[in-house]
Protein backbone atom coordinates (compact mmCIF):
# COMPACT_ATOMS: atom_id res chain seq x y z
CA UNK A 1 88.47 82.56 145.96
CA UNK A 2 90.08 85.99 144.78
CA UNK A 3 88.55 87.49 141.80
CA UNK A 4 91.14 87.38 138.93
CA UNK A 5 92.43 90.79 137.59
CA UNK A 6 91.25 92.27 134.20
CA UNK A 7 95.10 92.78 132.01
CA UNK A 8 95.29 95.87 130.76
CA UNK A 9 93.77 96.72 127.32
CA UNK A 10 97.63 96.86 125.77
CA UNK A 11 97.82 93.37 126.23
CA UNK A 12 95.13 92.38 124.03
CA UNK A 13 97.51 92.76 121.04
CA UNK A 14 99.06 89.71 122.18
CA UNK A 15 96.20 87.28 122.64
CA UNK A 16 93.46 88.72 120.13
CA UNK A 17 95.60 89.00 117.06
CA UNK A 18 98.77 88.27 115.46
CA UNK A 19 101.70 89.90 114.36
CA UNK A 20 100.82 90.06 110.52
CA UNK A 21 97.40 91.50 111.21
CA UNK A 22 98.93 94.19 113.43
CA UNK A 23 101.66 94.98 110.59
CA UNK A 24 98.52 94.67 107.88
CA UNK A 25 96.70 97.38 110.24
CA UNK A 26 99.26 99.32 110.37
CA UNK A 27 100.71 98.99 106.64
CA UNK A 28 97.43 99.71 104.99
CA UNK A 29 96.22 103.00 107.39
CA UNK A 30 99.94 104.59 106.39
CA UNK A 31 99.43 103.83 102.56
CA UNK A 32 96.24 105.33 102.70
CA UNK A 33 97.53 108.43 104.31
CA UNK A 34 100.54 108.86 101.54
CA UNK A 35 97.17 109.54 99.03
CA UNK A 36 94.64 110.97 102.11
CA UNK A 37 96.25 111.96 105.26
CA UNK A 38 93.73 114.56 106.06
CA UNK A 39 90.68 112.17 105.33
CA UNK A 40 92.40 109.47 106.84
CA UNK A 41 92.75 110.91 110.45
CA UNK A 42 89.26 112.74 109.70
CA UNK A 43 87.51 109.23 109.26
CA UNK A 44 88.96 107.26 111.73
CA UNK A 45 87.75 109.44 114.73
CA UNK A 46 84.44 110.47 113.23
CA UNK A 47 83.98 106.19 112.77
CA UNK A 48 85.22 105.81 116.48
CA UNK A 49 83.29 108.92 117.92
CA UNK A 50 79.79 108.02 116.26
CA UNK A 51 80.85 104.17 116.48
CA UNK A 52 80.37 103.57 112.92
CA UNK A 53 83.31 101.12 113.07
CA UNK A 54 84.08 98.82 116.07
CA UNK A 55 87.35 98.76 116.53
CA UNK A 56 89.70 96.37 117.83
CA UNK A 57 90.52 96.76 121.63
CA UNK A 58 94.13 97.45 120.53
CA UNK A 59 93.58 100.78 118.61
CA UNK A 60 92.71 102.17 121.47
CA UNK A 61 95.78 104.28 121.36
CA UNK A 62 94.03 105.36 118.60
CA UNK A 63 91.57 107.30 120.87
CA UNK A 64 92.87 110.62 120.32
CA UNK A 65 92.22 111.09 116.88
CA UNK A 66 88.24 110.98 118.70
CA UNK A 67 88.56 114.56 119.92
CA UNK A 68 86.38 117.27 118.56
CA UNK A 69 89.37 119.50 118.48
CA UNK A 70 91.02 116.70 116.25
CA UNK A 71 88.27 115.75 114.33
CA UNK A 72 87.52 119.65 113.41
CA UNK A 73 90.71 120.52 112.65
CA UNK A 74 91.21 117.18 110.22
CA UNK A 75 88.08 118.25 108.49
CA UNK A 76 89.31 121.32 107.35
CA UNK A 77 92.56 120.38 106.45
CA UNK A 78 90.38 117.19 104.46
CA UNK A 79 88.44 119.76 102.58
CA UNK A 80 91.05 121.96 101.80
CA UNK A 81 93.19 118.54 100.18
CA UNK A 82 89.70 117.92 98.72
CA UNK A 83 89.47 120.88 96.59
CA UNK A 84 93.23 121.40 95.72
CA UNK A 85 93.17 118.17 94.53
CA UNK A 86 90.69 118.67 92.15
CA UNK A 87 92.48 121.77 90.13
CA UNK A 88 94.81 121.31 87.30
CA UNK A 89 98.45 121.43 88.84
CA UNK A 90 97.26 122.63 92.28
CA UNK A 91 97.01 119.01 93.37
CA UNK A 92 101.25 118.72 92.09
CA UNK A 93 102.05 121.80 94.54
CA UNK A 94 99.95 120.26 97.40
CA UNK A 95 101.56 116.87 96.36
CA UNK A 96 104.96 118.95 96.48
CA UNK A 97 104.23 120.27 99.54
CA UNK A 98 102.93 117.36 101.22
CA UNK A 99 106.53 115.63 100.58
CA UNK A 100 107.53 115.46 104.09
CA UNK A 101 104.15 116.02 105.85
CA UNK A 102 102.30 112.70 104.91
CA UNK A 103 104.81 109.88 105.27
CA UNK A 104 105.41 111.90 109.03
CA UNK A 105 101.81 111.47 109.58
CA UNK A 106 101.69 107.79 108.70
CA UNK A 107 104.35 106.74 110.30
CA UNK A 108 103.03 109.02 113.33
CA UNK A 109 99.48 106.75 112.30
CA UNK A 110 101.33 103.22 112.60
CA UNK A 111 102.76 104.17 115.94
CA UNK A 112 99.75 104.25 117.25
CA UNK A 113 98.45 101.42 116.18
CA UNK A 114 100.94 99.06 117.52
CA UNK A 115 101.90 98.19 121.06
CA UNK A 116 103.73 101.21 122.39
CA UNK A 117 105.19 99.68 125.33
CA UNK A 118 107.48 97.89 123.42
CA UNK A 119 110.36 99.21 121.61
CA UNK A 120 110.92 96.84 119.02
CA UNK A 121 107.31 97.74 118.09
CA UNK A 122 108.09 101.23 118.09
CA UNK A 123 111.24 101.41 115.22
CA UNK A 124 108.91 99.02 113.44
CA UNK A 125 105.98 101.07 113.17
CA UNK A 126 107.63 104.12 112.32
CA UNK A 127 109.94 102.33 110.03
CA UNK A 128 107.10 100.72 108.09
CA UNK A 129 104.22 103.25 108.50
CA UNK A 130 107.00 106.50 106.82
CA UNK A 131 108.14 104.10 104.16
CA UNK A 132 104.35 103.12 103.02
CA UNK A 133 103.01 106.35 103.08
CA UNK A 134 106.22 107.91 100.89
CA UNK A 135 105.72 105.09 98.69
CA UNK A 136 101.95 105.85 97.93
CA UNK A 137 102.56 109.34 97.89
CA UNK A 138 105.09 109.25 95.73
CA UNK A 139 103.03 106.58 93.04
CA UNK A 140 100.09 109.25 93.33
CA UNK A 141 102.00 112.24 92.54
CA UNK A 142 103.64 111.12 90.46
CA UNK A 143 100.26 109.93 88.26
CA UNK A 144 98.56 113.22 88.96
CA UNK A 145 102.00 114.94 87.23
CA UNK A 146 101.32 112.62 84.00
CA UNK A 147 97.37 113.26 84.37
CA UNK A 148 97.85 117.68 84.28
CA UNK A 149 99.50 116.66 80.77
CA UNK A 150 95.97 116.27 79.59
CA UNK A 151 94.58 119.68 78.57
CA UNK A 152 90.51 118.80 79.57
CA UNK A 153 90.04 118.64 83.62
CA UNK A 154 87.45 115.93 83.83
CA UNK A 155 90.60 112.98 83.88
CA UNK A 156 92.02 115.05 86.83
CA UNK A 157 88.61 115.33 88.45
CA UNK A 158 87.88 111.39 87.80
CA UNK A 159 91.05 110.47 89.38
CA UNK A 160 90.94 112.68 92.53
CA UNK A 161 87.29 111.41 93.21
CA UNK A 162 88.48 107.95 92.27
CA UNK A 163 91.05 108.45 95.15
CA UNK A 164 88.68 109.91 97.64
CA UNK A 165 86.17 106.92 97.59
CA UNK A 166 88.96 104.15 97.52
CA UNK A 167 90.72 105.72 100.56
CA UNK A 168 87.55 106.18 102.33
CA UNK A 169 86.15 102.20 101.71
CA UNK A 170 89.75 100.61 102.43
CA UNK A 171 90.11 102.66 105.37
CA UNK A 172 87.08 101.42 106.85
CA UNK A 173 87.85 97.96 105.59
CA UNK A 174 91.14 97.84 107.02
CA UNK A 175 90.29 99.10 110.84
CA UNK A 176 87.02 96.94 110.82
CA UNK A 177 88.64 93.80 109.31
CA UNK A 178 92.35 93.24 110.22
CA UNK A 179 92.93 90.08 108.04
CA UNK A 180 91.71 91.88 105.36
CA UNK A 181 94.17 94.67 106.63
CA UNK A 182 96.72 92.29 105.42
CA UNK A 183 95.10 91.75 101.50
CA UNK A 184 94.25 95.38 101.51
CA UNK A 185 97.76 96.53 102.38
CA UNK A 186 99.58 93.84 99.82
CA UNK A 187 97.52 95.39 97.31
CA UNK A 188 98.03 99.21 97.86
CA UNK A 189 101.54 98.55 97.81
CA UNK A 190 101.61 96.52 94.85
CA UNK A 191 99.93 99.19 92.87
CA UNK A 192 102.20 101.70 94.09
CA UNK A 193 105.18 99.72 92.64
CA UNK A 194 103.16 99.02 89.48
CA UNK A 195 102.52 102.38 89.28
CA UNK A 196 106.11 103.89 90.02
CA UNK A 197 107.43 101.21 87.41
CA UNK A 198 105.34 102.26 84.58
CA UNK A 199 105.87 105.80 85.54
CA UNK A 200 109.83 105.50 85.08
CA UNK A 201 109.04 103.72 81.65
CA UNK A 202 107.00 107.19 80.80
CA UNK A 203 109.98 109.31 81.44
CA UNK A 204 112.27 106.79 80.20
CA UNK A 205 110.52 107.53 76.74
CA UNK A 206 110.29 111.12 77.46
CA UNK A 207 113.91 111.14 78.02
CA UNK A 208 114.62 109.53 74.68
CA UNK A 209 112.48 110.79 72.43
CA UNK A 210 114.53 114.69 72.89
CA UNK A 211 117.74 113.95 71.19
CA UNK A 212 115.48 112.57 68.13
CA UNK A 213 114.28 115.90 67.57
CA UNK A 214 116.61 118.15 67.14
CA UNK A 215 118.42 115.58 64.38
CA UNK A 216 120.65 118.64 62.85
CA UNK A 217 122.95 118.35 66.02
């Protein structure tokens, strides 16, 4: 009887999970990266290098992000967004900066995660992984703009650590778990619109409250 042939690893994503659990991967790795690019790319090969995390068979196009070279240079760049992040309207110039640069590296992020044979895939990953990452970049920078109002550091401090441990535990929660990929990204991009929403009622006051003081015009 001939011995039946292994299918390759790509086709995994077809029998081992669905499509919403690929999507919640992918989804919840970009919105982390809008807030933690850096740490996010840092992470995930340091948890696939010292096998801290098991992941899926379909990440393995995720396999490069393993690579001293990558690892080292994510570090840096992770420490570096580390300490910015933690000064008093530093973090807004990095966050200014970082514009363009994260949703690019989640969307670059969901692309791998997905089938890459497929086109359809492809336009979808980039698609959704830019779009998630710009909106949780934009929800964080634009809170860390209303938290520099405060004139004491420790709120800017609390809220950079605060963002450090969240994207580190979902991160791990989302590429060890992919159904609760799917809860994790609903929520992150909940928030963000939560966030953005009472953001644009902050400047909305902002906005109104200058004509009232200048009442001799």
């Amino acid at each position: 009887m001939t011995p039946r042939l292994r299918e390759p690893a790509v086709h995994v994503i077809l029998t081992d999970m669905g499509a919403a659990e690929i999507l919640g991967v992918a989804a919840s790795v970009s919105l982390l990266a809008g807030w933690r690019l850096y740490l996010c790319v840092f992470a995930t090969g340091i948890a696939m290098r010292t096998g801290w995390v098991a992941l899926p068979d379909h990440l393995h196009q995720l396999d490069i992000l393993a690579n001293p070279w990558v690892i080292g240079v994510a570090g840096v760049a992770a420490l570096a967004e580390f300490l910015a992040d933690k000064v008093m309207w530093i973090d807004s110039a990095w966050d200014a900066v970082h514009t363009l640069v994260r949703p690019v590296g989640g969307a670059l992020l969901a692309l791998a995660i997905v089938d890459p044979q497929d086109p359809k895939w492809q336009v979808i990953a980039v698609l959704l992984g830019g779009s998630a990452s710009l909106l949780s970049h934009g929800a964080k920078a634009g809170t860390r703009a209303v938290v520099n109002v405060s004139p004491e550091p420790v709120s800017n401090i609390l809220v950079s650590t605060a963002e450090d441990v969240a994207t580190g535990g979902l991160l791990f929660l989302a590429l060890a778990n992919p159904v609760a990929a799917i809860g994790v990204a609903m929520v992150l991009a909940a928030g963000a619109v939560v966030v953005l929403l009472a953001l644009r009622r902050v400047l909305r006051r902002l906005m109104d409250r200058k004509p009232r003081a200048e009442p001799g015009r």
